[in-house]
Protein backbone atom coordinates (compact mmCIF):
# COMPACT_ATOMS: atom_id res chain seq x y z
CA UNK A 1 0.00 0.00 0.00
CA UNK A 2 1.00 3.60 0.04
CA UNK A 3 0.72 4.04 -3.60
CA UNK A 4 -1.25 7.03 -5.49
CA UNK A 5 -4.79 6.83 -5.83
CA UNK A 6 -7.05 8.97 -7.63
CA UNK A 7 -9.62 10.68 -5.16
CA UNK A 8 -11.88 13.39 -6.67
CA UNK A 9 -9.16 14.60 -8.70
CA UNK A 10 -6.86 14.39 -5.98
CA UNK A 11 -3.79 12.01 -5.52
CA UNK A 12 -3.89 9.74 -2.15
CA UNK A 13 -0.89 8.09 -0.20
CA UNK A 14 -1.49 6.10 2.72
CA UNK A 15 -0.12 8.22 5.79
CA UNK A 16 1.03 5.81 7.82
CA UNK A 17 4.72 4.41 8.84
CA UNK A 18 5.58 1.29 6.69
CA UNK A 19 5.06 -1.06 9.99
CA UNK A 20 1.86 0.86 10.88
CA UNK A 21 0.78 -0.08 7.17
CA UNK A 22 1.78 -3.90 7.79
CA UNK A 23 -0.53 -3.91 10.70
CA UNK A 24 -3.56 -2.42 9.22
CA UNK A 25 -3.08 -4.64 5.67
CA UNK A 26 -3.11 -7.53 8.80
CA UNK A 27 -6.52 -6.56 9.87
CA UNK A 28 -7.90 -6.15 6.25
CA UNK A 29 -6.53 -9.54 5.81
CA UNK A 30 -8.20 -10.98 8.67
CA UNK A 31 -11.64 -8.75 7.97
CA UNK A 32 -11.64 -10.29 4.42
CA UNK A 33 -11.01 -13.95 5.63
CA UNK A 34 -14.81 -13.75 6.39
CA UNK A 35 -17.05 -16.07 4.56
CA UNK A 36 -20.40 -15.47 6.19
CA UNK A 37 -21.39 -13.74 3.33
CA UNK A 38 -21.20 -15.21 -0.16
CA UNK A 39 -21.41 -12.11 -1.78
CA UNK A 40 -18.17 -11.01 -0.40
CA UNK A 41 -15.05 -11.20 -2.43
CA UNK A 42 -11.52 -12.29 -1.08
CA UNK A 43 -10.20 -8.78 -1.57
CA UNK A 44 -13.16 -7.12 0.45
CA UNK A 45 -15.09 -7.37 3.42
CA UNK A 46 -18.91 -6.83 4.42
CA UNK A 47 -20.55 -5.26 7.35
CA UNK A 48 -20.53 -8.15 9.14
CA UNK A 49 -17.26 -9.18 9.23
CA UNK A 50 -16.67 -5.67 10.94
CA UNK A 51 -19.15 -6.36 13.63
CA UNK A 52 -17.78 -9.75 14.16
CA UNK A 53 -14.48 -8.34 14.60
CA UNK A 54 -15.51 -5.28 16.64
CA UNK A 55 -17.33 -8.03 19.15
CA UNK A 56 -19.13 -5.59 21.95
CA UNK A 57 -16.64 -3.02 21.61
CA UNK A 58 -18.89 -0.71 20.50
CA UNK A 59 -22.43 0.06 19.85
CA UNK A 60 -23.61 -1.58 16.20
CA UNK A 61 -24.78 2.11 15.07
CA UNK A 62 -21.44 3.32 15.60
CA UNK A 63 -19.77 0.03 13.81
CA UNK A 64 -22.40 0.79 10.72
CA UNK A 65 -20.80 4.41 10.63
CA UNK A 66 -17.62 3.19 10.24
CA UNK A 67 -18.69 0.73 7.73
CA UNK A 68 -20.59 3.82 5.93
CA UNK A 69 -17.68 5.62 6.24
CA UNK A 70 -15.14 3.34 4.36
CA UNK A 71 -17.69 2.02 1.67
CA UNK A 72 -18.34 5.92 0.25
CA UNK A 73 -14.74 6.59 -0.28
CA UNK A 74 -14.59 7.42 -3.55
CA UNK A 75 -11.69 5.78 -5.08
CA UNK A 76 -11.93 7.14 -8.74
CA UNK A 77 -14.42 11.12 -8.19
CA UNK A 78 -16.78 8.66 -10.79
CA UNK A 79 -18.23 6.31 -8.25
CA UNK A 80 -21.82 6.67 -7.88
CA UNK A 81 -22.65 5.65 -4.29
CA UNK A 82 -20.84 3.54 -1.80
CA UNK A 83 -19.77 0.75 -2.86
CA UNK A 84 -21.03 -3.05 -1.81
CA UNK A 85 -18.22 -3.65 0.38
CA UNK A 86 -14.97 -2.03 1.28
CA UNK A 87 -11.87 -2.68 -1.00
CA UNK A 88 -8.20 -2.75 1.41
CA UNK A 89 -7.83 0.72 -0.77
CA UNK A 90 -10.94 1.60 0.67
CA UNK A 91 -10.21 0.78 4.31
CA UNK A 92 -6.61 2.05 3.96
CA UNK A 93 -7.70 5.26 2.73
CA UNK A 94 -10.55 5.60 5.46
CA UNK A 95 -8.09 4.81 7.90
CA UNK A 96 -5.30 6.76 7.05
CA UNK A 97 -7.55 9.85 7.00
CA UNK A 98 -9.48 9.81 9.91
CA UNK A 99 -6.35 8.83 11.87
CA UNK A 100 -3.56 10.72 10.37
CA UNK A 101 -5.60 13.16 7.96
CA UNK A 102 -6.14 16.77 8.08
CA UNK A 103 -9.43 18.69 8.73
CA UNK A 104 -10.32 18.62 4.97
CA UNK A 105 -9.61 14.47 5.32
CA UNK A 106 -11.33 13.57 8.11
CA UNK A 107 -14.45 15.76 7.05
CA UNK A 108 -14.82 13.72 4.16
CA UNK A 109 -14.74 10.19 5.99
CA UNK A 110 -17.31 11.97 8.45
CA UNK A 111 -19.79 13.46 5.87
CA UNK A 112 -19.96 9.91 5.02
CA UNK A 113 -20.15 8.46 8.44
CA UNK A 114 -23.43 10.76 8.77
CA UNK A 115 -24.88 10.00 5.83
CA UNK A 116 -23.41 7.81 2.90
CA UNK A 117 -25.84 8.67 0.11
CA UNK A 118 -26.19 12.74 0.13
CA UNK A 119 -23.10 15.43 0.15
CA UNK A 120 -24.68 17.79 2.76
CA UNK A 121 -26.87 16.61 6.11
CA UNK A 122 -29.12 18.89 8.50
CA UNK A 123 -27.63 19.61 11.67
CA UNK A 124 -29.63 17.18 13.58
CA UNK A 125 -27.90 14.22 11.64
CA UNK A 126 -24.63 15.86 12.41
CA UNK A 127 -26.10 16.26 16.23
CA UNK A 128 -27.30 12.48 16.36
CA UNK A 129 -24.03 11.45 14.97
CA UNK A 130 -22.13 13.66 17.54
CA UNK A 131 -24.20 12.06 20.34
CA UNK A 132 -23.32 8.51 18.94
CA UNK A 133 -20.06 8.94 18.91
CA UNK A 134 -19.87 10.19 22.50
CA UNK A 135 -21.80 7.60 23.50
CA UNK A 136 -19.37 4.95 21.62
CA UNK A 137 -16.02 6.29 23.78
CA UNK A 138 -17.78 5.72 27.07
CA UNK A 139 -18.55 2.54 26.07
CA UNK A 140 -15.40 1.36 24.37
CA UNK A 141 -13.11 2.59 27.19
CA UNK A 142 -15.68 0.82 29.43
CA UNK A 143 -15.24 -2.16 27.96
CA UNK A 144 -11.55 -2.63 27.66
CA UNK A 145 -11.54 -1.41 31.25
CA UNK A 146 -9.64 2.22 30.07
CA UNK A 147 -11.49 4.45 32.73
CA UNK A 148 -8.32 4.99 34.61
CA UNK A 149 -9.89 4.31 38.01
CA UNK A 150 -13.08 6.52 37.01
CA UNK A 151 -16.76 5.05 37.26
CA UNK A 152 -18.87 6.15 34.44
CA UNK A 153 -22.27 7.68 36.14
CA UNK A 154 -25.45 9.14 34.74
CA UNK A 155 -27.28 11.82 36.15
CA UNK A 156 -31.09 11.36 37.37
CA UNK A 157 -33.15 12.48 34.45
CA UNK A 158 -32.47 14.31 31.39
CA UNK A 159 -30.56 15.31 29.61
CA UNK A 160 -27.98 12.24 29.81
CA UNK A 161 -24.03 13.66 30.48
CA UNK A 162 -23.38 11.91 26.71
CA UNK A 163 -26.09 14.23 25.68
CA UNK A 164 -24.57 17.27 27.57
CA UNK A 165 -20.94 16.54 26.25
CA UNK A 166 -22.62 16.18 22.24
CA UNK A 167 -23.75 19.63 22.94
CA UNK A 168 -20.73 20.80 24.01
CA UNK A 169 -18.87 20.20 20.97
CA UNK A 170 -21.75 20.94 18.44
CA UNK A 171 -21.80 24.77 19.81
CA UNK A 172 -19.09 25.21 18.36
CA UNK A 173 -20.00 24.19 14.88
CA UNK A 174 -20.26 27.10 12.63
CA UNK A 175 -23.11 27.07 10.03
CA UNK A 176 -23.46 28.51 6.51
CA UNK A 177 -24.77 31.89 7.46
CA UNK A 178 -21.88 32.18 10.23
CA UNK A 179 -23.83 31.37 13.73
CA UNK A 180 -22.90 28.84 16.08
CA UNK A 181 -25.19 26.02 16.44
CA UNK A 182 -26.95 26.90 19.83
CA UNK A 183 -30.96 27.02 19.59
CA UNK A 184 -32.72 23.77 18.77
CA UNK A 185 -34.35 25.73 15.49
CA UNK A 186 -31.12 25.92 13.83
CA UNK A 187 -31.26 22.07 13.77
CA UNK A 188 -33.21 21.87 10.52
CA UNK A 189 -30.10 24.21 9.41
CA UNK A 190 -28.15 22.08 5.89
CA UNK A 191 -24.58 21.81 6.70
CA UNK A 192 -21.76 20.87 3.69
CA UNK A 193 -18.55 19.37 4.06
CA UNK A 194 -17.22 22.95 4.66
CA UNK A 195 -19.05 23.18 7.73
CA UNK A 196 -18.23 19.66 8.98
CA UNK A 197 -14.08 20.59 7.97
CA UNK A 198 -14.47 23.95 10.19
CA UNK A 199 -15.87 22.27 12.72
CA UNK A 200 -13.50 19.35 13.23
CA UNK A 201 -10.70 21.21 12.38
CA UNK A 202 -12.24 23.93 15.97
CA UNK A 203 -12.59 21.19 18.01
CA UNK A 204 -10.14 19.12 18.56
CA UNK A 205 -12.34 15.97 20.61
CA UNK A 206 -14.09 15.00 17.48
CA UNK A 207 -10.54 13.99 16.21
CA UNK A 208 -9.63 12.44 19.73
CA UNK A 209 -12.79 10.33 20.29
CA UNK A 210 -12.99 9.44 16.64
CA UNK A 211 -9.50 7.84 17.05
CA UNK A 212 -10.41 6.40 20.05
CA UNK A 213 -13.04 4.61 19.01
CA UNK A 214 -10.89 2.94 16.02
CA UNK A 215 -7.69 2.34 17.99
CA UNK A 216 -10.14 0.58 20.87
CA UNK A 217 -12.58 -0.67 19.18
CA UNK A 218 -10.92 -2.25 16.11
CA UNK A 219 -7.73 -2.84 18.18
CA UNK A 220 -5.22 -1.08 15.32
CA UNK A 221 -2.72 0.57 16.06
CA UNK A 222 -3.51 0.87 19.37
CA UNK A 223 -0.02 1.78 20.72
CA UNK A 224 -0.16 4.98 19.06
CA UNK A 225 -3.16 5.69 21.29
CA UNK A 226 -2.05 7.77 24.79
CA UNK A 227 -4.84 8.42 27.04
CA UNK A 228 -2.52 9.71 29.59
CA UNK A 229 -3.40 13.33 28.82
CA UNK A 230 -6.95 12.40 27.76
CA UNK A 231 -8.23 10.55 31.32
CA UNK A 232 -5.67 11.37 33.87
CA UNK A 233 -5.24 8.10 36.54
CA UNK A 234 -7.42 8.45 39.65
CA UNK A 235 -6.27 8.13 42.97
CA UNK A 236 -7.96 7.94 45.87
CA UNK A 237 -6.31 7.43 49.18
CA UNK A 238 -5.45 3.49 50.61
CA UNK A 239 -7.55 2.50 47.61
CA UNK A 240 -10.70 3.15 49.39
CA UNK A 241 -14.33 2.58 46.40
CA UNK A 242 -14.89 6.11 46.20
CA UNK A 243 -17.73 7.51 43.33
CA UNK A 244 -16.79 10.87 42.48
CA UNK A 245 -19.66 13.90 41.42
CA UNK A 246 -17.73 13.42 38.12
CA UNK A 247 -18.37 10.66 35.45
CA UNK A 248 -15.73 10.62 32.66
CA UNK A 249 -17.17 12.24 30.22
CA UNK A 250 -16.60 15.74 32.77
CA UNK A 251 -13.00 14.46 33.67
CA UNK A 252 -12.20 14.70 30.30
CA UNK A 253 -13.44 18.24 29.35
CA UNK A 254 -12.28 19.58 32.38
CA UNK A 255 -8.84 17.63 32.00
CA UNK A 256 -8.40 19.11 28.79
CA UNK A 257 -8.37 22.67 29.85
CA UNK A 258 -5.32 22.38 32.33
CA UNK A 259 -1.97 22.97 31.92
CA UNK A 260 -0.90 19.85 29.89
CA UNK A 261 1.55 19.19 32.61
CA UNK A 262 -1.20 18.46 35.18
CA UNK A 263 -3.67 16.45 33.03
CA UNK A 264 -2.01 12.82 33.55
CA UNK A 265 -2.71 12.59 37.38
CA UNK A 266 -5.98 13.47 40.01
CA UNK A 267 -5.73 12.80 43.50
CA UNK A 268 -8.21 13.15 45.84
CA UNK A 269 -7.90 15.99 48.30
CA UNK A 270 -11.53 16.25 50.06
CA UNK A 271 -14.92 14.49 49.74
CA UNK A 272 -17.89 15.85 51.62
CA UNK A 273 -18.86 12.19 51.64
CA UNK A 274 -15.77 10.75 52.62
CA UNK A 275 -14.02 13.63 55.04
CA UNK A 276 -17.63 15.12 56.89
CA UNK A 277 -19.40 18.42 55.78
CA UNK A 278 -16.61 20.93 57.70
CA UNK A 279 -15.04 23.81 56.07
CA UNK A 280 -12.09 23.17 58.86
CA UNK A 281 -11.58 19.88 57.27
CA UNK A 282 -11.62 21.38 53.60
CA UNK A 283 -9.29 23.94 54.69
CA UNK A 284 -6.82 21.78 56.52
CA UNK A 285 -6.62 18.93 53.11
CA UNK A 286 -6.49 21.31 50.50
CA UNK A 287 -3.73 23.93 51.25
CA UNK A 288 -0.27 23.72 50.26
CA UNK A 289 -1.00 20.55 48.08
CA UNK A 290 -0.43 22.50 44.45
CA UNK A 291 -3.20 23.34 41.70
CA UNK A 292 -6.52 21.67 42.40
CA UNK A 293 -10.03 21.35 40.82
CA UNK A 294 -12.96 21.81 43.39
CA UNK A 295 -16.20 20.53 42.23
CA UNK A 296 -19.72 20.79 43.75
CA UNK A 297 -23.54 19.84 43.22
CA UNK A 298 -26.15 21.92 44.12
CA UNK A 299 -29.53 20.77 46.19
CA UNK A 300 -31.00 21.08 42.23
CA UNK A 301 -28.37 18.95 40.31
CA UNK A 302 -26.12 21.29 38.64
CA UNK A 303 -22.55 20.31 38.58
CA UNK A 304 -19.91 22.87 38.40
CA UNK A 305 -16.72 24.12 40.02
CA UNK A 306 -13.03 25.95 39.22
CA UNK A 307 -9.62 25.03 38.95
CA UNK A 308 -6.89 26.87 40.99
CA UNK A 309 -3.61 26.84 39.35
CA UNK A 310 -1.81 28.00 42.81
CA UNK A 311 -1.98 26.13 46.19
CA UNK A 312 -4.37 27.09 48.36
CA UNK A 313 -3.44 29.34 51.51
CA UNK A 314 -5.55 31.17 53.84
CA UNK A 315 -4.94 34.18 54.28
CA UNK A 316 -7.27 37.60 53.59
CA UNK A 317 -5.95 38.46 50.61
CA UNK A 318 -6.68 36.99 47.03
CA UNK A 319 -4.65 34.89 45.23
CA UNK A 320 -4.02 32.48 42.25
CA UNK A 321 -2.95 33.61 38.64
CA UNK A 322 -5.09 33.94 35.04
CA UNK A 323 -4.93 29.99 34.77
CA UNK A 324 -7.33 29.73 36.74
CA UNK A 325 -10.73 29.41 35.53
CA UNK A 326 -14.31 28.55 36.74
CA UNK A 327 -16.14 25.79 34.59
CA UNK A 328 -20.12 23.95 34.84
CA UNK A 329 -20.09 20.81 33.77
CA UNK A 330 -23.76 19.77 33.93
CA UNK A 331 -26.79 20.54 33.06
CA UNK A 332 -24.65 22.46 30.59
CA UNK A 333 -20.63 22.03 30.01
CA UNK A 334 -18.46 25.18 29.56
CA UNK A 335 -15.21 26.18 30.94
CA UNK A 336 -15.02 30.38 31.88
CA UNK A 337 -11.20 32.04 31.76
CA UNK A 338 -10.12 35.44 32.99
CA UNK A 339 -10.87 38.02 31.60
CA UNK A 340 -8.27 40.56 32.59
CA UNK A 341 -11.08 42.59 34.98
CA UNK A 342 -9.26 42.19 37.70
CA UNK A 343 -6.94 39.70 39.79
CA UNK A 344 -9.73 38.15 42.28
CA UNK A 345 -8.60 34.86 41.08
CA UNK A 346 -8.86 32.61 44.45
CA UNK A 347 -9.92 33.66 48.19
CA UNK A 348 -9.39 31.16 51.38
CA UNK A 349 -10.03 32.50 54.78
CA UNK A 350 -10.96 31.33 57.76
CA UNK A 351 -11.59 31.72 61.75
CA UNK A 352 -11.72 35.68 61.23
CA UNK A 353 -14.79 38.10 62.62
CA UNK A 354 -13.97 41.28 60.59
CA UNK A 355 -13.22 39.44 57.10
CA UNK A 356 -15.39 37.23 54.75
CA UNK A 357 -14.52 33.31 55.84
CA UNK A 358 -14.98 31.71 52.79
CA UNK A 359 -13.59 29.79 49.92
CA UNK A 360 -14.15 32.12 46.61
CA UNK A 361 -13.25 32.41 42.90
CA UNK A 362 -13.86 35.61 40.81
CA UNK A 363 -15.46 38.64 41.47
CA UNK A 364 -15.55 40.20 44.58
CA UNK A 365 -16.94 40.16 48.54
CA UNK A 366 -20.11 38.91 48.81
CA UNK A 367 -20.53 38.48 44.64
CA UNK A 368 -18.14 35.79 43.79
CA UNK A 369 -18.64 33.97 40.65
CA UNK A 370 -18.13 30.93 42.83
CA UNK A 371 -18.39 31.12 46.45
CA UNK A 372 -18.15 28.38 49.62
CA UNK A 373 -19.30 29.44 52.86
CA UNK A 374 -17.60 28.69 56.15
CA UNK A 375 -21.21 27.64 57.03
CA UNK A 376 -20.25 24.52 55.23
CA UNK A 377 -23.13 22.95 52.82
CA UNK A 378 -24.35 26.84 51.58
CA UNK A 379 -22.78 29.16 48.86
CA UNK A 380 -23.60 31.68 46.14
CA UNK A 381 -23.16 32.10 42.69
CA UNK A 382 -23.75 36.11 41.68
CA UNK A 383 -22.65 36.70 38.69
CA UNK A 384 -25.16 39.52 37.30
CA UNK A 385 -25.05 39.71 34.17
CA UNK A 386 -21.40 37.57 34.50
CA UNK A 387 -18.65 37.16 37.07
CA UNK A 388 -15.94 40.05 36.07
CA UNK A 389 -13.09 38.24 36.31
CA UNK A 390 -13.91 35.21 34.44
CA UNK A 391 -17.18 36.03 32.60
CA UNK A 392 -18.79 33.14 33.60
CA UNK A 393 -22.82 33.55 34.54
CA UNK A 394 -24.92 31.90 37.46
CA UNK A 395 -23.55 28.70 37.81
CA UNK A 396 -25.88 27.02 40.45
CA UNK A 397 -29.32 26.50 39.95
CA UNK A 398 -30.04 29.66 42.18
CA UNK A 399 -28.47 32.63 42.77
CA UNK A 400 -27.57 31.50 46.89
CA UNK A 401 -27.41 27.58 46.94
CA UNK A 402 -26.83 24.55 48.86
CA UNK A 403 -24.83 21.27 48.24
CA UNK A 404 -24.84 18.32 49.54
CA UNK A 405 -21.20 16.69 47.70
CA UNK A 406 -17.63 18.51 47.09
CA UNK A 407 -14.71 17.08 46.34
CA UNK A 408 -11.40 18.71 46.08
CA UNK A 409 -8.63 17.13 43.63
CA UNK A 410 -4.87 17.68 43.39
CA UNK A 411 -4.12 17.42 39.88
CA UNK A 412 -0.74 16.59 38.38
CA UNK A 413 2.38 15.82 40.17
CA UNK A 414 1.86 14.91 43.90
CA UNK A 415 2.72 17.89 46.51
CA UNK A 416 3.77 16.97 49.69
CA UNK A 417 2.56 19.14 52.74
CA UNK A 418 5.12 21.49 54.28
CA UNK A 419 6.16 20.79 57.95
CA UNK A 420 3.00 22.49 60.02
CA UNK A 421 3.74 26.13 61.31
CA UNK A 422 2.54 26.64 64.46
CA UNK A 423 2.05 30.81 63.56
CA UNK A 424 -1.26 32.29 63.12
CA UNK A 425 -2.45 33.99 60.22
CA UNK A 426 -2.44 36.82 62.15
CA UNK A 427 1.50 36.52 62.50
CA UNK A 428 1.47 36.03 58.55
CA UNK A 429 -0.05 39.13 58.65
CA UNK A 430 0.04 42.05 61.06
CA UNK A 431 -1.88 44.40 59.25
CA UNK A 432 -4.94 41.91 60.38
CA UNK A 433 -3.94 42.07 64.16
CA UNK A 434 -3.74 45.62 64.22
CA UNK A 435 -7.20 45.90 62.50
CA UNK A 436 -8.23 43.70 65.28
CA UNK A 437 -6.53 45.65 68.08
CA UNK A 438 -7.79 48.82 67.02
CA UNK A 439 -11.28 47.74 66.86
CA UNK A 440 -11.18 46.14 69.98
CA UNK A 441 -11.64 42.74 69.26
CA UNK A 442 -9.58 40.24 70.63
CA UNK A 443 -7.46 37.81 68.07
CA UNK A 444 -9.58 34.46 68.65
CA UNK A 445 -6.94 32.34 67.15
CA UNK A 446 -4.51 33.12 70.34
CA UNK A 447 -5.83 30.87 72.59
CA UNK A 448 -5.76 28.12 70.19
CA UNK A 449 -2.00 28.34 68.82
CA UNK A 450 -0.02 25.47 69.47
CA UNK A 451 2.78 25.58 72.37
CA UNK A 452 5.96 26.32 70.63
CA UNK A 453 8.74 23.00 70.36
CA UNK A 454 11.23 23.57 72.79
């Protein structure tokens, strides 16, 4: 293989690395070897023979889509329709672009995947196809046990996370006239293969979890496949069953919007369920453990939460950096970054009278885009019309919330905690003991420091 071909005028030459070639003329070889169907030639293979192969790897809509897929490519720019069954040039070709191809590539294979027949589709068949191949990732990483530790969870009612994440990605399709794809009228909307090459060449997970699905479900190639930086391993302390507000599908957006240094690893800091409902607790297991992603769910469902690129301290002043950024994961998925406003990236206090106690991201006292009472189990969203430093909107279901999970995660490289200080905050700083002093308050936090080591 690897010779020209004619394709709609254009010359084609398989991509891929002579021993990468070997092994995907090994699985056309074994694909063909398929006699179940007497129709089928020895230099071809039928739909069948694909499903046999594929096993319960994936869903059989998504294993017709591939099959759609490689049958349409049009070897000659003469061929009328796809073809009975799919040639090795066929499957080569297929393979080679939706694997190694460019934007223009890949948008052909996935015109075709959508619809074999026509050379434009409505948005809803590029919306059910979006949703299908979602759907297929979960389940193929399921089933070869690829969740890195993760559990794969649905949330009560509708709409389904796979459902929330196919959203995601299709709001950022482009149509003819120049709008994104956001209200359910535009559906009806005819999109070409321009459309469909904008749109996977804008979003890079319809690439990903297209090649996911073929390097795990077909099992080709599959040591080109790294899902380090696409699931990052989960680890939970002495190994202990732990469920996490997060199913995959949110691990992975969110995971793909950190520093790519910190997506191969998340370690559980604090769970509400596991640790108790006490903003002490949170306070004392978060701090000085490196960037984290803090993650809550509102009394009404809604799933959302920020990622501070900093380690946590307390102390009255705000902190953090513009990587930081708030995101909402369900009943809608979007991540929210700076926005230059202002530096109100991250707030921790605690155990003062005259300043807000608190866990906060983004905006300001008393209207934070994200905000964690030391009353643990209430908080606030205000974000009227959006939160000014990250332009993110109301991210709980009402404007002052409660919650009954949180979880706290470390992500990347594990921090060790620095050898306990037995100062105050108010000996970190003074300007907050005079404040005190001259109000004529007394500094609570005396009479609980530690005696000093002799």
């Amino acid at each position: 293989m690897g010779n020209n071909q004619s394709h709609s005028g254009r010359s084609f030459r398989s991509q891929f690395l002579s021993e990468e070639q070997a092994e995907i003329d090994r699985l056309f070889d074994a694909l063909s070897s398929d006699k179940s169907s007497s129709h089928t030639s020895r230099r071809s293979f039928s739909l069948q023979a694909l499903k046999d192969h594929v096993g319960g790897a994936l869903p059989a809509g998504m294993v017709t889509r591939l099959y759609d897929g490689m049958r349409s490519v049009d070897l000659t720019g003469t061929a009328k329709g796809p073809s009975e069954n799919v040639s090795q040039e066929q499957f080569t070709m297929s393979m080679s672009y939706l694997l190694k191809g460019n934007s223009e590539e890949k948008s052909l294979v996935v015109l075709k995947m959508i619809s074999p027949v026509e050379s434009s589709v409505k948005a809803r068949e590029v919306q059910k196809f979006t949703e299908d191949l979602v759907a297929s990732v979960v389940h193929v990483l399921n089933y070869r046990q690829e969740l890195r530790g993760w559990t794969q969870k649905e949330a009560p009612g509708a709409p389904s996370r796979v459902q929330v994440m196919a959203a995601q990605l299709l709001s950022e399709m482009k149509l003819p006239d120049g709008r994104k794809l956001l209200e359910p009228e535009q559906l009806d909307c005819v999109c070409d293969q321009a459309v469909i090459e904008d749109w996977v060449f804008r979003v890079p997970h319809v690439a990903t979890f297209l090649s996911v699905v073929i390097h795990k479900g077909l099992l080709v190639l599959s040591a080109s496949l790294s899902l380090a930086t696409l699931i990052p391993e989960c680890h939970v302390d002495q190994g202990r069953e732990f469920a996490s507000i997060l199913d995959v599908l949110s691990v992975i957006y969110i995971n793909a919007h950190l520093p790519r240094e910190q997506q191969h690893r998340w370690r559980l800091l604090f769970s509400s369920e596991l640790h108790g409902h006490s903003f002490s607790q949170l306070c004392g297991r978060i701090t000085h453990q490196g960037p984290c992603v803090a993650v809550l769910e509102d009394h009404n469902g809604h799933v959302f939460g920020g990622f501070a690129s900093c380690s946590w301290e307390v102390k009255p002043q705000f902190q953090g950096d513009d990587r930081c950024f708030l995101f909402s994961v369900f009943p809608h998925m979007a991540v929210y970054t700076c926005t230059g406003y202002n530096d109100h990236f991250m707030y921790l206090n605690h155990g003062q009278q005259t300043i807000p106690n608190g866990l906060g991201m983004g905006g300001q006292h008393g209207y934070f885009g994200l905000w964690i009472d030391i009353d643990f189990g209430k908080g606030h969203s205000k974000a009227k019309p959006t939160c000014t430093t990250y332009n993110s909107p109301q991210l709980s279901a009402k404007e002052d919330f409660q919650f009954h999970r949180m979880e706290v995660w470390a992500v990347g490289d594990f921090q060790s905690q620095p050898a306990k200080s037995n100062k105050s905050i108010l000996d970190v700083d003074p300007a907050a003991k005079a404040l005190l002093e001259i109000s004529g308050r007394s500094p609570h936090s005396e009479g609980l420091r530690e005696a000093p080591d002799d």
